[in-house]
C-alpha atoms as a PDB file:
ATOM      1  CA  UNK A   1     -25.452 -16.196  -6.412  1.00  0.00           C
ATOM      2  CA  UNK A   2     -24.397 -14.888  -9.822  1.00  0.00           C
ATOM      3  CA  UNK A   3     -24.893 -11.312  -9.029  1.00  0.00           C
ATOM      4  CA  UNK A   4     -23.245 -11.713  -5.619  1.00  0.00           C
ATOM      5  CA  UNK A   5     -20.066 -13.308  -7.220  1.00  0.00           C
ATOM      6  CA  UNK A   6     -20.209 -10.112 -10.169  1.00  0.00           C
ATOM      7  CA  UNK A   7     -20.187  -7.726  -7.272  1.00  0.00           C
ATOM      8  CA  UNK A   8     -17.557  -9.024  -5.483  1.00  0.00           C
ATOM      9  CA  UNK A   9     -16.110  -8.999  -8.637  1.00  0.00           C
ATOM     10  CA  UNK A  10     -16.199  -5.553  -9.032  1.00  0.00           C
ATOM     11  CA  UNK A  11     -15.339  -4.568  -5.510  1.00  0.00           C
ATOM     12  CA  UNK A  12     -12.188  -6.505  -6.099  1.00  0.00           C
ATOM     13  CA  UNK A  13     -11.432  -4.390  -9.330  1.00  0.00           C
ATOM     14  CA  UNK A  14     -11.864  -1.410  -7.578  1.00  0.00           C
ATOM     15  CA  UNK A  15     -10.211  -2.118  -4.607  1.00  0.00           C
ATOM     16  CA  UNK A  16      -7.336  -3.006  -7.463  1.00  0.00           C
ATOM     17  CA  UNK A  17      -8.030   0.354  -8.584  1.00  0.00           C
ATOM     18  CA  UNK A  18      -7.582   2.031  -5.192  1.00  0.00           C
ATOM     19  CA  UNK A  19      -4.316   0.313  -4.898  1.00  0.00           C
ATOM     20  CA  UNK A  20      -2.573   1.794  -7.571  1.00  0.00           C
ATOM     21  CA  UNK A  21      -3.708   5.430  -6.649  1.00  0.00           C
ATOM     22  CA  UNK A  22      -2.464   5.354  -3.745  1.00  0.00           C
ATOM     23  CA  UNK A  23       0.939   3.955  -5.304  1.00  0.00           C
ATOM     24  CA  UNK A  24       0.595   6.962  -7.363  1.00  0.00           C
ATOM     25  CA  UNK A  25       0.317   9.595  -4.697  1.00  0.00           C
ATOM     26  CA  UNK A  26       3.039   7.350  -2.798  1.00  0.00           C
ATOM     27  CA  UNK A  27       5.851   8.051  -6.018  1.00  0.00           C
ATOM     28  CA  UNK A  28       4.358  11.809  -6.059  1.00  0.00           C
ATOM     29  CA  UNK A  29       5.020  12.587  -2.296  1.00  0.00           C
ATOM     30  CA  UNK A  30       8.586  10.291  -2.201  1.00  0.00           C
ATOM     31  CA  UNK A  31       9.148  13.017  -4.995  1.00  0.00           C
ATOM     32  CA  UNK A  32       8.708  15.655  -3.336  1.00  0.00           C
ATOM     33  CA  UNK A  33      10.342  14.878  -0.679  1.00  0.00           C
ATOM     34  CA  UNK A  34      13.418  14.169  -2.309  1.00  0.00           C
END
């Protein structure tokens, strides 16, 4: 049960991760297409 709630853990901090990437390449392309 411990390892289960680590990995979900993680997932969730990658997901995170994923998230603010994507923001990134959001800003990036708004940029450009200013």
């Amino acid at each position: 049960q411990i390892y289960a709630r680590i990995t979900n853990s993680k997932i969730g901090s990658d997901m995170q991760g994923l998230d603010k990437k994507f923001v990134g390449i959001e800003k990036i392309y708004k940029e450009v297409a200013m």
